[in-house]
PDB file of N, CA and C in Angstrom:
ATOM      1  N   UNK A   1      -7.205  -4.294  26.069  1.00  0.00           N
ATOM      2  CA  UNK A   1      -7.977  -3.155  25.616  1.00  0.00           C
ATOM      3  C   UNK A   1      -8.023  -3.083  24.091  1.00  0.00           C
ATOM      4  N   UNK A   2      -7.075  -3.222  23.669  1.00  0.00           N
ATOM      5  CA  UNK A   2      -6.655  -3.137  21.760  1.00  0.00           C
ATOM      6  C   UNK A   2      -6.318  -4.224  21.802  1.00  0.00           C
ATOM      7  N   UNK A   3      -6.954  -4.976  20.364  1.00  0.00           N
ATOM      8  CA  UNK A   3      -6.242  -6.354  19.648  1.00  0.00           C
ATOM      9  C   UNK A   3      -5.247  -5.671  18.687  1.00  0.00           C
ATOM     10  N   UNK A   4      -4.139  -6.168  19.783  1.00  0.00           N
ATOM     11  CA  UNK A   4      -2.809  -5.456  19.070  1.00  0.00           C
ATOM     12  C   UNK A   4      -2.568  -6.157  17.610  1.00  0.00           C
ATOM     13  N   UNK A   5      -2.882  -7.577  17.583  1.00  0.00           N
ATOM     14  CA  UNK A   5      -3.179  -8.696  16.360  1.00  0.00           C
ATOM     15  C   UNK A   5      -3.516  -8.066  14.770  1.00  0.00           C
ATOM     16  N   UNK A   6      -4.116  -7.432  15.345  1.00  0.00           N
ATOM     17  CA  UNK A   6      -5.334  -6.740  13.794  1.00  0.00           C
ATOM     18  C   UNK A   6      -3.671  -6.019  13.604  1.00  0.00           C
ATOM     19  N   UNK A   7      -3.176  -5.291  13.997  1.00  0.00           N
ATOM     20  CA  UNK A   7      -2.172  -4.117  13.239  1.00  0.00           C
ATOM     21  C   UNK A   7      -1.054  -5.067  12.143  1.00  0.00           C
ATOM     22  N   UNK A   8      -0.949  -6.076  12.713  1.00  0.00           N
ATOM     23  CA  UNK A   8       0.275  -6.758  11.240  1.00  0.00           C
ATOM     24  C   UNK A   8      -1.101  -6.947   9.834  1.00  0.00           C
ATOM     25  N   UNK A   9      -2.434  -6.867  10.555  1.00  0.00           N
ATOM     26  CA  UNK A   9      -2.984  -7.234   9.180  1.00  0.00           C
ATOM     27  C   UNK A   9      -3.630  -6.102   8.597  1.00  0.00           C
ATOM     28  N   UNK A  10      -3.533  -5.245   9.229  1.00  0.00           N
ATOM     29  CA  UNK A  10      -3.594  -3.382   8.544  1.00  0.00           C
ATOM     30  C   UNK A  10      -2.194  -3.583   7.819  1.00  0.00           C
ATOM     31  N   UNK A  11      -1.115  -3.909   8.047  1.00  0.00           N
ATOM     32  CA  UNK A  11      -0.030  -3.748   7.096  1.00  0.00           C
ATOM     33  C   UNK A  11      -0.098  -4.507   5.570  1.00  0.00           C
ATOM     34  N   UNK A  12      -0.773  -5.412   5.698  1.00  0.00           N
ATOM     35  CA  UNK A  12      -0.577  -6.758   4.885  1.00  0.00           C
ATOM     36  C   UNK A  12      -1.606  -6.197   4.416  1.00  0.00           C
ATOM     37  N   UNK A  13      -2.752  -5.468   4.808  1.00  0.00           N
ATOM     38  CA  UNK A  13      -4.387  -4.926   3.580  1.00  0.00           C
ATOM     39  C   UNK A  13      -3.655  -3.492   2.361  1.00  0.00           C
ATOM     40  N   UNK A  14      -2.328  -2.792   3.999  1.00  0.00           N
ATOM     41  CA  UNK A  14      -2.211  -1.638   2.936  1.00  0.00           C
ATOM     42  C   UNK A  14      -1.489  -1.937   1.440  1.00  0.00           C
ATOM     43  N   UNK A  15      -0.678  -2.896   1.922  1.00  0.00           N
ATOM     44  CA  UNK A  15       0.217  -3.619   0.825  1.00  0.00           C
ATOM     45  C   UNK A  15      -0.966  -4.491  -0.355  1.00  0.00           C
ATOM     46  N   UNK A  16      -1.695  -4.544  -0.003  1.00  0.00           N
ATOM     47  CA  UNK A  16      -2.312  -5.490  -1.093  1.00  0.00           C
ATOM     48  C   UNK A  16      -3.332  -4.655  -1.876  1.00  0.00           C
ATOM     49  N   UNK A  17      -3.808  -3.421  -1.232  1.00  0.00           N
ATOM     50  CA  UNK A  17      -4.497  -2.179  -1.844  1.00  0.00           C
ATOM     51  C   UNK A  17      -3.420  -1.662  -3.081  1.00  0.00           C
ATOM     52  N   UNK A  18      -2.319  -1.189  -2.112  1.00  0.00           N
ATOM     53  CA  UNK A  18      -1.381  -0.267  -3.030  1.00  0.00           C
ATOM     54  C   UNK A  18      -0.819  -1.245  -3.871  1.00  0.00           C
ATOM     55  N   UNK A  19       0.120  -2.365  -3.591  1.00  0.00           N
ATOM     56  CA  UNK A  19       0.689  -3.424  -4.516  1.00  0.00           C
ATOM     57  C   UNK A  19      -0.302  -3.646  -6.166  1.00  0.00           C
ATOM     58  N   UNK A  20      -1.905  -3.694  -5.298  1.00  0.00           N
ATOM     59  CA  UNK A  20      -2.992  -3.689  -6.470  1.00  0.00           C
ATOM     60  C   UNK A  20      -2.960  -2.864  -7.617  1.00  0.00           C
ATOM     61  N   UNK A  21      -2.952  -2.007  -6.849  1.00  0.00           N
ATOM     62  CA  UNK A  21      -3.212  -0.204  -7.515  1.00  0.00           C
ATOM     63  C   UNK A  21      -1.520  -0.122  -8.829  1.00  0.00           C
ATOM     64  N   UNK A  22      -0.791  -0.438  -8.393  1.00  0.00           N
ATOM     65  CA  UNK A  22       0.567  -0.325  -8.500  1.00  0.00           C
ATOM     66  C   UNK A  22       0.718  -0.897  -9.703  1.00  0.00           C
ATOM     67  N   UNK A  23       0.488  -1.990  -9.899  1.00  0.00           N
ATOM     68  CA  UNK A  23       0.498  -3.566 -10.730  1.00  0.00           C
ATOM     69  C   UNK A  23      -0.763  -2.881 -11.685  1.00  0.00           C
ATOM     70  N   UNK A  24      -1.772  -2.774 -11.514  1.00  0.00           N
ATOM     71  CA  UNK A  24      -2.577  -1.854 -12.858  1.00  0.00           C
ATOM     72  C   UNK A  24      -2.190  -0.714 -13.697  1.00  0.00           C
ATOM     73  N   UNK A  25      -0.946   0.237 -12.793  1.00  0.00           N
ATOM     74  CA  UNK A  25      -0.756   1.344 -13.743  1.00  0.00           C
ATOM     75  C   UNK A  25       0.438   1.331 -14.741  1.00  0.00           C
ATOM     76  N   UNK A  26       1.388  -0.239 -14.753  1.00  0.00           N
ATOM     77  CA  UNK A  26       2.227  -0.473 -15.428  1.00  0.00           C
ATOM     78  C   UNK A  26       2.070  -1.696 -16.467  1.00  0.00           C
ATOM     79  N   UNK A  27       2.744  -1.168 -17.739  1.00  0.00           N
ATOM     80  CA  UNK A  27       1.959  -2.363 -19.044  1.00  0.00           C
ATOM     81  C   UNK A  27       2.206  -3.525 -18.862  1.00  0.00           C
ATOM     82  N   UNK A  28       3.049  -4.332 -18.078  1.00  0.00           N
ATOM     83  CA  UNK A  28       3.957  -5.676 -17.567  1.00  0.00           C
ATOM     84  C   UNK A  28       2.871  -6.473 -17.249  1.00  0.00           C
ATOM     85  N   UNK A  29       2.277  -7.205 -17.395  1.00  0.00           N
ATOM     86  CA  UNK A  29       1.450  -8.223 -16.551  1.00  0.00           C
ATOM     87  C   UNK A  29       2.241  -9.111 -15.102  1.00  0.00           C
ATOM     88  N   UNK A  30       3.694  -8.896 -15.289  1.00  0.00           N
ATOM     89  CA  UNK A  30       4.081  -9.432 -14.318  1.00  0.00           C
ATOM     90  C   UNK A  30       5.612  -8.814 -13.327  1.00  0.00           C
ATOM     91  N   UNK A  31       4.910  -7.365 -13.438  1.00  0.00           N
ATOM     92  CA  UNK A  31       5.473  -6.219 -12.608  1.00  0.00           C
ATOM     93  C   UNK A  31       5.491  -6.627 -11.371  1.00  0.00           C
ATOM     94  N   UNK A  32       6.573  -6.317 -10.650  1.00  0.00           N
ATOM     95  CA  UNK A  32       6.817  -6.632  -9.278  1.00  0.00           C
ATOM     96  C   UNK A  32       7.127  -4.863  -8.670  1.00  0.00           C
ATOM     97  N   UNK A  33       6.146  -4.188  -8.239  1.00  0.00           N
ATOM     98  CA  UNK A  33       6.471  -3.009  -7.200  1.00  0.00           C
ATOM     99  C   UNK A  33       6.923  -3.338  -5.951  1.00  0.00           C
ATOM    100  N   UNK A  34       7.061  -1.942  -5.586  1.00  0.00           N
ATOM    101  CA  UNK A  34       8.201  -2.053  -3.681  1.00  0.00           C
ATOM    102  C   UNK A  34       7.817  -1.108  -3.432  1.00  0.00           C
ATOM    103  N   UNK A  35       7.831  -1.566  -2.029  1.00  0.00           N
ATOM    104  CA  UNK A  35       7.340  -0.287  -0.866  1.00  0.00           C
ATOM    105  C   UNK A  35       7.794  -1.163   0.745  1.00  0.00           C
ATOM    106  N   UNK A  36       8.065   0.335   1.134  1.00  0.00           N
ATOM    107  CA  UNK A  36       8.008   0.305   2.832  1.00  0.00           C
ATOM    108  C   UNK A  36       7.108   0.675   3.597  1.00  0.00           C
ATOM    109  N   UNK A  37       6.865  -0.370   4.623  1.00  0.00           N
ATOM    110  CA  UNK A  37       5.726   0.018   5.566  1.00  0.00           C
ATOM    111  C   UNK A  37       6.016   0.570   6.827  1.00  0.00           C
ATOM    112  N   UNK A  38       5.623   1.177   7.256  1.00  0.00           N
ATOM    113  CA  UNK A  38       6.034   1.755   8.890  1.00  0.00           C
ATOM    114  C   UNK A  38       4.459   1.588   9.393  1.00  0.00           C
ATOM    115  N   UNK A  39       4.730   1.028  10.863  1.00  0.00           N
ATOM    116  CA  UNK A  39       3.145   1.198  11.560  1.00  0.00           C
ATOM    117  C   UNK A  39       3.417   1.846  12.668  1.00  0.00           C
ATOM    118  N   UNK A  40       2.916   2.899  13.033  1.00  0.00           N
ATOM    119  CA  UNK A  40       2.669   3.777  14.036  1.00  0.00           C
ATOM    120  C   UNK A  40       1.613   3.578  14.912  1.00  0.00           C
ATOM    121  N   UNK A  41       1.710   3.688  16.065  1.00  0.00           N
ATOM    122  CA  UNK A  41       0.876   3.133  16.819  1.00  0.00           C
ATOM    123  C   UNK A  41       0.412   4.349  18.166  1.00  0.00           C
ATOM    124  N   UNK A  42       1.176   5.487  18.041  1.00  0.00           N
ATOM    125  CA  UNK A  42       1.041   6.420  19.113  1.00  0.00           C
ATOM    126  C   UNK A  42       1.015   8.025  18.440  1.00  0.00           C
ATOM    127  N   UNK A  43      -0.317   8.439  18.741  1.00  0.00           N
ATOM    128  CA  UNK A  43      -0.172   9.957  18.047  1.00  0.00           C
ATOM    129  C   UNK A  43       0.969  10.916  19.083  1.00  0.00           C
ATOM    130  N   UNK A  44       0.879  11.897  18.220  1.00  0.00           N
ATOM    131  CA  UNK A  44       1.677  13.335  18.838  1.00  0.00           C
ATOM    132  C   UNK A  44       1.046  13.585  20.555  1.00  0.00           C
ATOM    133  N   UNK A  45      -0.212  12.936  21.029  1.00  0.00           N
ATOM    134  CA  UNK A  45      -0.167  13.250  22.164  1.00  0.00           C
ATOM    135  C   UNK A  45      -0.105  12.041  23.072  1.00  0.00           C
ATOM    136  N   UNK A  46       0.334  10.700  22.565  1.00  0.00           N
ATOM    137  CA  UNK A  46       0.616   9.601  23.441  1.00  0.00           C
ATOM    138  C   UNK A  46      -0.667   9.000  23.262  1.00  0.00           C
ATOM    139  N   UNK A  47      -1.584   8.926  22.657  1.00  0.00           N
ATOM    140  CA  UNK A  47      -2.542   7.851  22.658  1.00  0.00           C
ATOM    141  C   UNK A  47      -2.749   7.073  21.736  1.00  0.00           C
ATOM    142  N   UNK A  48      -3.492   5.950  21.808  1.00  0.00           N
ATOM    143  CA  UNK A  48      -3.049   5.225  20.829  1.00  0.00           C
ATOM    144  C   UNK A  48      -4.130   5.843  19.475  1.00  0.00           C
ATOM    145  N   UNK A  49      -2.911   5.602  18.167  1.00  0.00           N
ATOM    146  CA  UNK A  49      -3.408   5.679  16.937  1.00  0.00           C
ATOM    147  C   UNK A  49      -2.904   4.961  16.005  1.00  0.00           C
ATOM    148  N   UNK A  50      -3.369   4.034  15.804  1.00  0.00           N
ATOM    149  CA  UNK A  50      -2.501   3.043  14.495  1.00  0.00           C
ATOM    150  C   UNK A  50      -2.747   4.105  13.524  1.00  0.00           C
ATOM    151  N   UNK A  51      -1.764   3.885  12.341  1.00  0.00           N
ATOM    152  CA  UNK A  51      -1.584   4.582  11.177  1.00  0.00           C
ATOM    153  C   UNK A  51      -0.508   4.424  10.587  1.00  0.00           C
ATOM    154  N   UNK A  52      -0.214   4.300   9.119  1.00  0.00           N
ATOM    155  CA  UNK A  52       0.745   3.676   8.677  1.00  0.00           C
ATOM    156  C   UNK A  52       1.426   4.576   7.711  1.00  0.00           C
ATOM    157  N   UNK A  53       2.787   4.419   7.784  1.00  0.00           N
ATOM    158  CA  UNK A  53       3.913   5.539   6.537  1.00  0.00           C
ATOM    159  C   UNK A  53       3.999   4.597   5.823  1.00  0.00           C
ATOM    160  N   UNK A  54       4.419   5.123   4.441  1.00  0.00           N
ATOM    161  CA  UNK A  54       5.124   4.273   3.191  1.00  0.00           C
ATOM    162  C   UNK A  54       5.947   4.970   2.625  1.00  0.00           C
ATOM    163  N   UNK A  55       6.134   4.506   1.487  1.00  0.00           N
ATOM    164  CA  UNK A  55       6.692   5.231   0.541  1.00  0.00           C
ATOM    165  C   UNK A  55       6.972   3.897  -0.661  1.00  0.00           C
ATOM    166  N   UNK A  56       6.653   4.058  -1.743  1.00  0.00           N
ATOM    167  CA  UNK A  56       6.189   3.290  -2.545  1.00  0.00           C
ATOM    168  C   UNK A  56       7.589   3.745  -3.679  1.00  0.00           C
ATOM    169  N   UNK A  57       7.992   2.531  -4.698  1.00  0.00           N
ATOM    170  CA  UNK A  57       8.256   2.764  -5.902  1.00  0.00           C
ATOM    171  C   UNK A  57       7.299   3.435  -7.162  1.00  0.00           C
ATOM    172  N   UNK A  58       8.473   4.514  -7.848  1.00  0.00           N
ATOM    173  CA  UNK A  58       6.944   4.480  -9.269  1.00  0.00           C
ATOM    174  C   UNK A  58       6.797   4.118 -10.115  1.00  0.00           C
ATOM    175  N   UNK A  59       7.742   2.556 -10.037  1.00  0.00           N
ATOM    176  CA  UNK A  59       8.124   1.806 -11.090  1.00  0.00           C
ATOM    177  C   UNK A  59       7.826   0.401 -10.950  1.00  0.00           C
ATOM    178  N   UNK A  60       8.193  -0.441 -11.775  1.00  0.00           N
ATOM    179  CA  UNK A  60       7.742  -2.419 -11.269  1.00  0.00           C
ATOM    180  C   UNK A  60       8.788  -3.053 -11.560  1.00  0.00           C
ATOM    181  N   UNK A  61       9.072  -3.775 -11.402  1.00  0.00           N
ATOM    182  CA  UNK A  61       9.977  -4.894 -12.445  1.00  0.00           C
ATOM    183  C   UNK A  61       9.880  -6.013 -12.622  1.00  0.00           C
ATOM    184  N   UNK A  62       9.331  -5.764 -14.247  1.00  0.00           N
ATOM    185  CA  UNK A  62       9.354  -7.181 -14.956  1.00  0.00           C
ATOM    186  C   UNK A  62       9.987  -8.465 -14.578  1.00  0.00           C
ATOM    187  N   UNK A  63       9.423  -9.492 -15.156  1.00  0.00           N
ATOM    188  CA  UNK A  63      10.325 -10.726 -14.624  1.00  0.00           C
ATOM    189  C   UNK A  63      11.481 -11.257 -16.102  1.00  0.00           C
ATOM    190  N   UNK A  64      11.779 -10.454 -16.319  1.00  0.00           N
ATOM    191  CA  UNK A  64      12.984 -10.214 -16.694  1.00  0.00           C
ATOM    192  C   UNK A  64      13.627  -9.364 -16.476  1.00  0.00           C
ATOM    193  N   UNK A  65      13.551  -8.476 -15.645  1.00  0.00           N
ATOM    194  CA  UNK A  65      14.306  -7.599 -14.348  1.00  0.00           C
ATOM    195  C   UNK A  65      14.357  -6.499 -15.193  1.00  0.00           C
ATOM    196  N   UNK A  66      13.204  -5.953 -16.279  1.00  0.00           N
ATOM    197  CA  UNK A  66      12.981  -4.501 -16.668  1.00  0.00           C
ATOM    198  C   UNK A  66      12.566  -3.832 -15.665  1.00  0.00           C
ATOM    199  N   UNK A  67      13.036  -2.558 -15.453  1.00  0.00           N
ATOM    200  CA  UNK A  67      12.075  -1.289 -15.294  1.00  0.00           C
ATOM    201  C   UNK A  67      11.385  -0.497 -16.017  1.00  0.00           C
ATOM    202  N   UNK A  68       9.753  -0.698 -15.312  1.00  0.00           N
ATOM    203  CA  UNK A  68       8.824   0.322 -16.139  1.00  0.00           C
ATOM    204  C   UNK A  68       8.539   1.227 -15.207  1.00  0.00           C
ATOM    205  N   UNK A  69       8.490   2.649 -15.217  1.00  0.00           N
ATOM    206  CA  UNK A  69       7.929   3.433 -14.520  1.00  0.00           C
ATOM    207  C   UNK A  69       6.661   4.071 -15.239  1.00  0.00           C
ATOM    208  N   UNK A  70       5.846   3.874 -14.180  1.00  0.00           N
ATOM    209  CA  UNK A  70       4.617   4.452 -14.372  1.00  0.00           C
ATOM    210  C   UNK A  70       3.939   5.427 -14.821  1.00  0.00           C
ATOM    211  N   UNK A  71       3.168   5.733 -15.650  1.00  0.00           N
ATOM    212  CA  UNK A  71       2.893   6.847 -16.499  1.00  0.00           C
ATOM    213  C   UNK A  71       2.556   7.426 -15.523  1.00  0.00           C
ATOM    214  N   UNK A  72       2.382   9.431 -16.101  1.00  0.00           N
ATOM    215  CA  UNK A  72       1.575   9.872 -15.138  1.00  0.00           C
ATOM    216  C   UNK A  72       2.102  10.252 -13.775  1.00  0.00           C
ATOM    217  N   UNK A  73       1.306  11.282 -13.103  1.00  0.00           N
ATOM    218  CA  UNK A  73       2.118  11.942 -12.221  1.00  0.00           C
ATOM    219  C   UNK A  73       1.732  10.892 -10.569  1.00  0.00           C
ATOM    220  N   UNK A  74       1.159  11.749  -9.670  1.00  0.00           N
ATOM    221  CA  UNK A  74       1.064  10.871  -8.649  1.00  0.00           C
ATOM    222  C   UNK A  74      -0.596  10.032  -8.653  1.00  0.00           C
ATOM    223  N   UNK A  75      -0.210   9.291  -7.906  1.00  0.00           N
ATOM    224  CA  UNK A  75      -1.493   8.595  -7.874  1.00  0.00           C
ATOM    225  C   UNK A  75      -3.128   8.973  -7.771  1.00  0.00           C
ATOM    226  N   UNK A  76      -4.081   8.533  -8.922  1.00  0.00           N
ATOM    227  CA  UNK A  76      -5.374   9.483  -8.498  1.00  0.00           C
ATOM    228  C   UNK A  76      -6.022   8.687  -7.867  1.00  0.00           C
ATOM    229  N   UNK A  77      -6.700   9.055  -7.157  1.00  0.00           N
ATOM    230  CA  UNK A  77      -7.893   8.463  -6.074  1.00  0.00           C
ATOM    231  C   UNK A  77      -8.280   7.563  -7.158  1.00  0.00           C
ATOM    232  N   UNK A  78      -8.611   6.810  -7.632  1.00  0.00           N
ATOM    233  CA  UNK A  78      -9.304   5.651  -8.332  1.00  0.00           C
ATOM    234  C   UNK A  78     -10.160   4.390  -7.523  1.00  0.00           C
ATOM    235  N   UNK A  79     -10.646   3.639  -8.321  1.00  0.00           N
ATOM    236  CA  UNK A  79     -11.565   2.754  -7.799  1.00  0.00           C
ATOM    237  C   UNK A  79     -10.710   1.471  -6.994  1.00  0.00           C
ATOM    238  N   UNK A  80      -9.192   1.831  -7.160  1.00  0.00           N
ATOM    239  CA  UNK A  80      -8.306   0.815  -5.953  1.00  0.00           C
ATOM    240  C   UNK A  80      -8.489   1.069  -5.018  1.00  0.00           C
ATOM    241  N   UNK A  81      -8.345   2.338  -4.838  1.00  0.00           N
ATOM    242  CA  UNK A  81      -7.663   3.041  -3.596  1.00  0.00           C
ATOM    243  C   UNK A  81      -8.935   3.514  -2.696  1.00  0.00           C
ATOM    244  N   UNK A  82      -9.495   3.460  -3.552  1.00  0.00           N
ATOM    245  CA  UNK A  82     -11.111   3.733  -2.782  1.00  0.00           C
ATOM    246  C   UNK A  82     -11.730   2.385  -2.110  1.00  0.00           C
ATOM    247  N   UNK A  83     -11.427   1.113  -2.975  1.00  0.00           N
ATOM    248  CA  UNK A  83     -11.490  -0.001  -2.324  1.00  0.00           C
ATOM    249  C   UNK A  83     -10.635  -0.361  -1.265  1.00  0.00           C
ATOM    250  N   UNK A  84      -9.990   0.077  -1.277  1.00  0.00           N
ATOM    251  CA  UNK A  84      -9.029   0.444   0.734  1.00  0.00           C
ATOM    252  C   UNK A  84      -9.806   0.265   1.960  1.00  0.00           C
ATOM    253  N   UNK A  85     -10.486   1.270   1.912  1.00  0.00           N
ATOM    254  CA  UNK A  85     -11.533   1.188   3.421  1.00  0.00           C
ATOM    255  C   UNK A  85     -12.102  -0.143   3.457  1.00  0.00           C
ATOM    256  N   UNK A  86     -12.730  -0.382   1.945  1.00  0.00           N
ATOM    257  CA  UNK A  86     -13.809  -1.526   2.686  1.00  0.00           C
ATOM    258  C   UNK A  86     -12.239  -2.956   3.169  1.00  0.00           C
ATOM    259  N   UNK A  87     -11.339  -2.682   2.583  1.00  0.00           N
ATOM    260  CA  UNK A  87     -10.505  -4.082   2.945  1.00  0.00           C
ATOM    261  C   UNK A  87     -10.056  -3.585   4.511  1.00  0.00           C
ATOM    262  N   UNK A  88      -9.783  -2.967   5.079  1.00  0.00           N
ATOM    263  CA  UNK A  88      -9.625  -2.095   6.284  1.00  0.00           C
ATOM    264  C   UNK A  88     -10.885  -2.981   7.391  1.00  0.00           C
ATOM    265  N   UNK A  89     -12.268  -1.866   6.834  1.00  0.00           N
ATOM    266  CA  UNK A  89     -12.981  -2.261   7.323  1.00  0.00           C
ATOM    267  C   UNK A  89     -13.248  -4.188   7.566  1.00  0.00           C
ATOM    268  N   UNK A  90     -13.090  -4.831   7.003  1.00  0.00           N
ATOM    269  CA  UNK A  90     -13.370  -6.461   6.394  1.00  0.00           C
ATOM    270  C   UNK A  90     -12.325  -7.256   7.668  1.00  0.00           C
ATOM    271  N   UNK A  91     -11.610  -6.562   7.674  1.00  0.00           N
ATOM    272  CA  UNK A  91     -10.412  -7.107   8.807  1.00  0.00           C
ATOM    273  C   UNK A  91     -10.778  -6.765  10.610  1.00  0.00           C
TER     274      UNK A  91
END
């Protein structure tokens, strides 16, 4: 009924949206961010709903193992994060 398949690559699009997004808002060219993914697969009434938790660093680290944290408060809708759907959609 569901290509259960597609859901490891909803994980791997959200990571490469946000990782994107992440890696632009710190001055490092070679910032390394972190995050956790959770994939959910069953809403509050038992049917299926993929949908995914995170929780992201607000910082990177350099490859000389600095921390930069990111200017600025939480993340604004920008032209990354808006490019989300269509990588969503593409998969």
């Amino acid at each position: 009924m569901f290509d259960r398949k597609l859901l490891a690559k909803l994980s791997r699009c959200a990571w490469k949206v946000l990782g994107t997004y992440l890696k632009q808002t710190v001055p490092f060219d070679d910032a390394v961010p972190g995050a956790a993914i959770a994939l959910h697969t069953i809403s509050d009434f038992q049917q299926f709903n993929p949908h995914l938790h995170l929780i992201a660093t607000d910082s990177g680290l350099s490859g000389g193992g600095t921390s930069t944290k990111r200017p600025g408060g939480a993340p604004a809708n920008g032209p990354v994060l808006n490019g989300g759907g269509r990588k969503v959609a593409a998969v």
